[in-house]
Protein backbone atom coordinates (compact mmCIF):
# COMPACT_ATOMS: atom_id res chain seq x y z
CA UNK A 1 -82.71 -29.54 -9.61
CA UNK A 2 -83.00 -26.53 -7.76
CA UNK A 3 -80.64 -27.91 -4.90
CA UNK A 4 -77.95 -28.49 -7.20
CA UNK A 5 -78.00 -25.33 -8.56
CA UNK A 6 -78.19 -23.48 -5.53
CA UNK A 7 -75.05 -25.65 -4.61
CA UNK A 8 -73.21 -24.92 -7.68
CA UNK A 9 -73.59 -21.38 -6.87
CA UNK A 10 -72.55 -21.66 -3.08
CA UNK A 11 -69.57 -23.45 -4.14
CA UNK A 12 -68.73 -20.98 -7.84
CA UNK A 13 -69.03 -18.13 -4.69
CA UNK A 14 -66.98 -19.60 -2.47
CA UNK A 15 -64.00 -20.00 -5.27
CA UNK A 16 -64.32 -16.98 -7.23
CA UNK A 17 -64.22 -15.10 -3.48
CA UNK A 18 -61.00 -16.81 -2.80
CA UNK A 19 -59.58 -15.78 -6.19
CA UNK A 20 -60.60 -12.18 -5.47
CA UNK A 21 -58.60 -12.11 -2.22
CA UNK A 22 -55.46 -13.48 -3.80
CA UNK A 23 -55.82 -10.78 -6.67
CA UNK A 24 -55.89 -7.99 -4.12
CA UNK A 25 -53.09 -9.31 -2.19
CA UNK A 26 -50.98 -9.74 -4.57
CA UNK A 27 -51.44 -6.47 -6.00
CA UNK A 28 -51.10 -5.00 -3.25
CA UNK A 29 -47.38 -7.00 -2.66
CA UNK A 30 -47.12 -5.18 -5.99
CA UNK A 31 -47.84 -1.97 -5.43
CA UNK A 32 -45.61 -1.73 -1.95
CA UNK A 33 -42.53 -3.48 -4.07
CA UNK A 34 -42.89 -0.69 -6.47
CA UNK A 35 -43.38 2.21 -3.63
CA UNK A 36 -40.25 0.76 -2.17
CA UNK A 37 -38.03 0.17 -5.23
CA UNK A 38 -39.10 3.36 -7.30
CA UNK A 39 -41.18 5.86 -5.87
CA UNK A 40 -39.76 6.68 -2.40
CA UNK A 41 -35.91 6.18 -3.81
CA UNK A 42 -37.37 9.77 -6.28
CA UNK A 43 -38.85 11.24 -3.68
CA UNK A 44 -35.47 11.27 -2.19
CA UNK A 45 -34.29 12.38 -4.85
CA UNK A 46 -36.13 15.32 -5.77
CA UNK A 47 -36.07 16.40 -2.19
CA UNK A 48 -32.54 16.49 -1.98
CA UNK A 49 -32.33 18.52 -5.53
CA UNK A 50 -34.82 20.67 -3.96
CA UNK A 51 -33.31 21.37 -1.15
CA UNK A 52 -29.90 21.69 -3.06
CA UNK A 53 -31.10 24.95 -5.39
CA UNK A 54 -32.73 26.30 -2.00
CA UNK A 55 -29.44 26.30 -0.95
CA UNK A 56 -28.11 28.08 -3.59
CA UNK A 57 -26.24 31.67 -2.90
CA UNK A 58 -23.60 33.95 -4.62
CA UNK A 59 -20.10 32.35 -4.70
CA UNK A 60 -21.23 28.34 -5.04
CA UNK A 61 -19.44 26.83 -7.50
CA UNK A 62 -21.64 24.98 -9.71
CA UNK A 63 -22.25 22.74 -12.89
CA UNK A 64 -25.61 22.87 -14.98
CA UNK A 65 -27.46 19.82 -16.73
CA UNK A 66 -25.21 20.73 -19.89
CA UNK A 67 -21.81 20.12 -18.13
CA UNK A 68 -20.98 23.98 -18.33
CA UNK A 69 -19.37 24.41 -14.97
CA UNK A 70 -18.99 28.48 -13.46
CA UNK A 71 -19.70 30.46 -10.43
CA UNK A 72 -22.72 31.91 -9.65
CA UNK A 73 -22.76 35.68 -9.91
CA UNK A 74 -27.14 36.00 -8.87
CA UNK A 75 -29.80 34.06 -7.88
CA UNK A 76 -33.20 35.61 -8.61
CA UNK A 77 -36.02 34.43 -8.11
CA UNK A 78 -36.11 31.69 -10.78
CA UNK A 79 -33.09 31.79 -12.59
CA UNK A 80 -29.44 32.59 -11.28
CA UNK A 81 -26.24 34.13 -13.44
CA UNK A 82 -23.25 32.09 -13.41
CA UNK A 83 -19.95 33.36 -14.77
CA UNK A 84 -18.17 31.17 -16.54
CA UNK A 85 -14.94 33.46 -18.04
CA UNK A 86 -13.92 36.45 -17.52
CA UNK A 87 -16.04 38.26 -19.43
CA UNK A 88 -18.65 35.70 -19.83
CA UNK A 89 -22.32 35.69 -17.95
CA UNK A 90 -24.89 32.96 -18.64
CA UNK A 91 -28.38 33.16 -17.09
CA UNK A 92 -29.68 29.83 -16.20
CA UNK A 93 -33.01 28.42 -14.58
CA UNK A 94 -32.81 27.22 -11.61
CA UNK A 95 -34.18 23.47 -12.30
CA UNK A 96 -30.81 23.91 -14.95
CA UNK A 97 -28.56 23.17 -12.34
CA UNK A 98 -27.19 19.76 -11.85
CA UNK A 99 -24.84 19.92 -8.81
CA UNK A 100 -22.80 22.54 -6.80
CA UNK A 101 -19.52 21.79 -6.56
CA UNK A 102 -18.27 21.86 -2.73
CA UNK A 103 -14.09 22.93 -2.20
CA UNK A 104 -13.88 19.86 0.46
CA UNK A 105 -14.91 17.43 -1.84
CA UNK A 106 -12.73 18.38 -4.72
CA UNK A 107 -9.62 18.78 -2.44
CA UNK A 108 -10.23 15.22 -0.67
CA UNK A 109 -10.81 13.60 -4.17
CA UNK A 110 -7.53 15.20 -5.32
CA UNK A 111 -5.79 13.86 -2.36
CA UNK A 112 -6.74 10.47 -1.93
CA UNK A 113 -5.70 7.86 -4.61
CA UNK A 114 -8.86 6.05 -6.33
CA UNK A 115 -7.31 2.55 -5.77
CA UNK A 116 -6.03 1.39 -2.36
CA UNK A 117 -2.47 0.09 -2.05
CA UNK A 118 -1.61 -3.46 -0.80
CA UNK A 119 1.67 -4.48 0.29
CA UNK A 120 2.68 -7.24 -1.26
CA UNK A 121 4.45 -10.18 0.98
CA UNK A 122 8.10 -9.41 1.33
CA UNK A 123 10.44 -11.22 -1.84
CA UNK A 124 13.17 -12.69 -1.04
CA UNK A 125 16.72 -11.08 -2.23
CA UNK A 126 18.48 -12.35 -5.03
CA UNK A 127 22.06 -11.57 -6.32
CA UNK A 128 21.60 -9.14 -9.61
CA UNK A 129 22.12 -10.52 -12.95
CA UNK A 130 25.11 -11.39 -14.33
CA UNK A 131 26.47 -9.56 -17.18
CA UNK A 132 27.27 -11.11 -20.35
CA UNK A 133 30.86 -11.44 -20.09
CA UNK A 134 29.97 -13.55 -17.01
CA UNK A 135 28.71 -16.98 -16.02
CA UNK A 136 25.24 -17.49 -16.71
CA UNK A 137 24.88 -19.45 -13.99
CA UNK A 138 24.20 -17.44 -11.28
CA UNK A 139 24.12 -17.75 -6.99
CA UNK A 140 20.67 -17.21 -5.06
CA UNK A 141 21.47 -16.79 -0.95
CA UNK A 142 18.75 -18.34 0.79
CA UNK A 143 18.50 -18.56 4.06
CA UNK A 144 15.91 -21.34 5.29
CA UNK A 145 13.18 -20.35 7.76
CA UNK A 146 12.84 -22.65 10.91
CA UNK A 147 9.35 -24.37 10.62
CA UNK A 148 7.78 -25.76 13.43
CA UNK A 149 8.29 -29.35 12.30
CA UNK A 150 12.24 -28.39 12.78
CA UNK A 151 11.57 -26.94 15.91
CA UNK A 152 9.63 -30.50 17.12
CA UNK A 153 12.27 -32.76 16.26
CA UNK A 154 15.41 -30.17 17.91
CA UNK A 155 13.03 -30.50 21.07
CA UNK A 156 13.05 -34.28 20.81
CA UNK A 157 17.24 -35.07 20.42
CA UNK A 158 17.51 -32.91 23.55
């Protein structure tokens, strides 16, 4: 009785200490998915907006988390005063700012087209329409295009 119960634990051991290690690996397949597919992408992220109110300085052209777009007039310390009209001065936080606008990005957006053009293949020309005191029956000019199954049999009656 005792053996048997000594070898039911052995073996319960053995399995449950199998179980464990496939538990911890496949959190751990887990937890680097999810470091790879959310938490380093924001880290990025709030580096680069980090970086980009560093970079901040009188003259940037900028547009805050509201969509209120204006020129920035002073950065303090932890705000900055953007003018937006004229007359107008709004003092924003920093962390308020969404983007600053850059002059080479506008101008290339402006000048390049948001679709690309393909040329279609060439058409062939027809004769216009006819007008209604006309025929309607009208004359398409075609001229045939030598194929290379022309070209064989012209090389063969030579």
């Amino acid at each position: 009785m005792k053996g048997l119960l000594t070898a039911l634990m052995a073996g319960g051991g053995a399995a449950s200490g199998g179980s464990m290690t496939t538990t911890f690996i496949t959190f751990g397949l887990i937890i680097v998915i999810f470091y790879f597919l959310i938490i380093r992408p924001q880290r990025k992220r709030d580096k680069a907006a980090k970086d980009m109110l560093a970079a901040m300085k009188k003259g940037d052209k900028v547009v805050s988390i509201g969509g209120i777009r204006g020129t920035i007039v002073t950065v303090k310390e932890s705000t900055v005063v953007v003018k937006v009209d004229d007359n107008t001065r709004l003092e924003f936080s920093k962390s308020a700012i969404a983007q600053i606008l850059d002059k080479t990005t506008e101008v290339v957006k402006k000048e390049t087209p948001a679709t690309e053009t393909v040329k279609a293949p060439a058409k062939k020309k027809a004769t216009p329409a006819p007008k209604k005191s006309e025929e309607k029956t009208a004359v398409v000019e075609e001229t045939p295009e030598a194929s290379e199954d022309d070209a064989d049999k012209n090389d063969d009656t030579k």
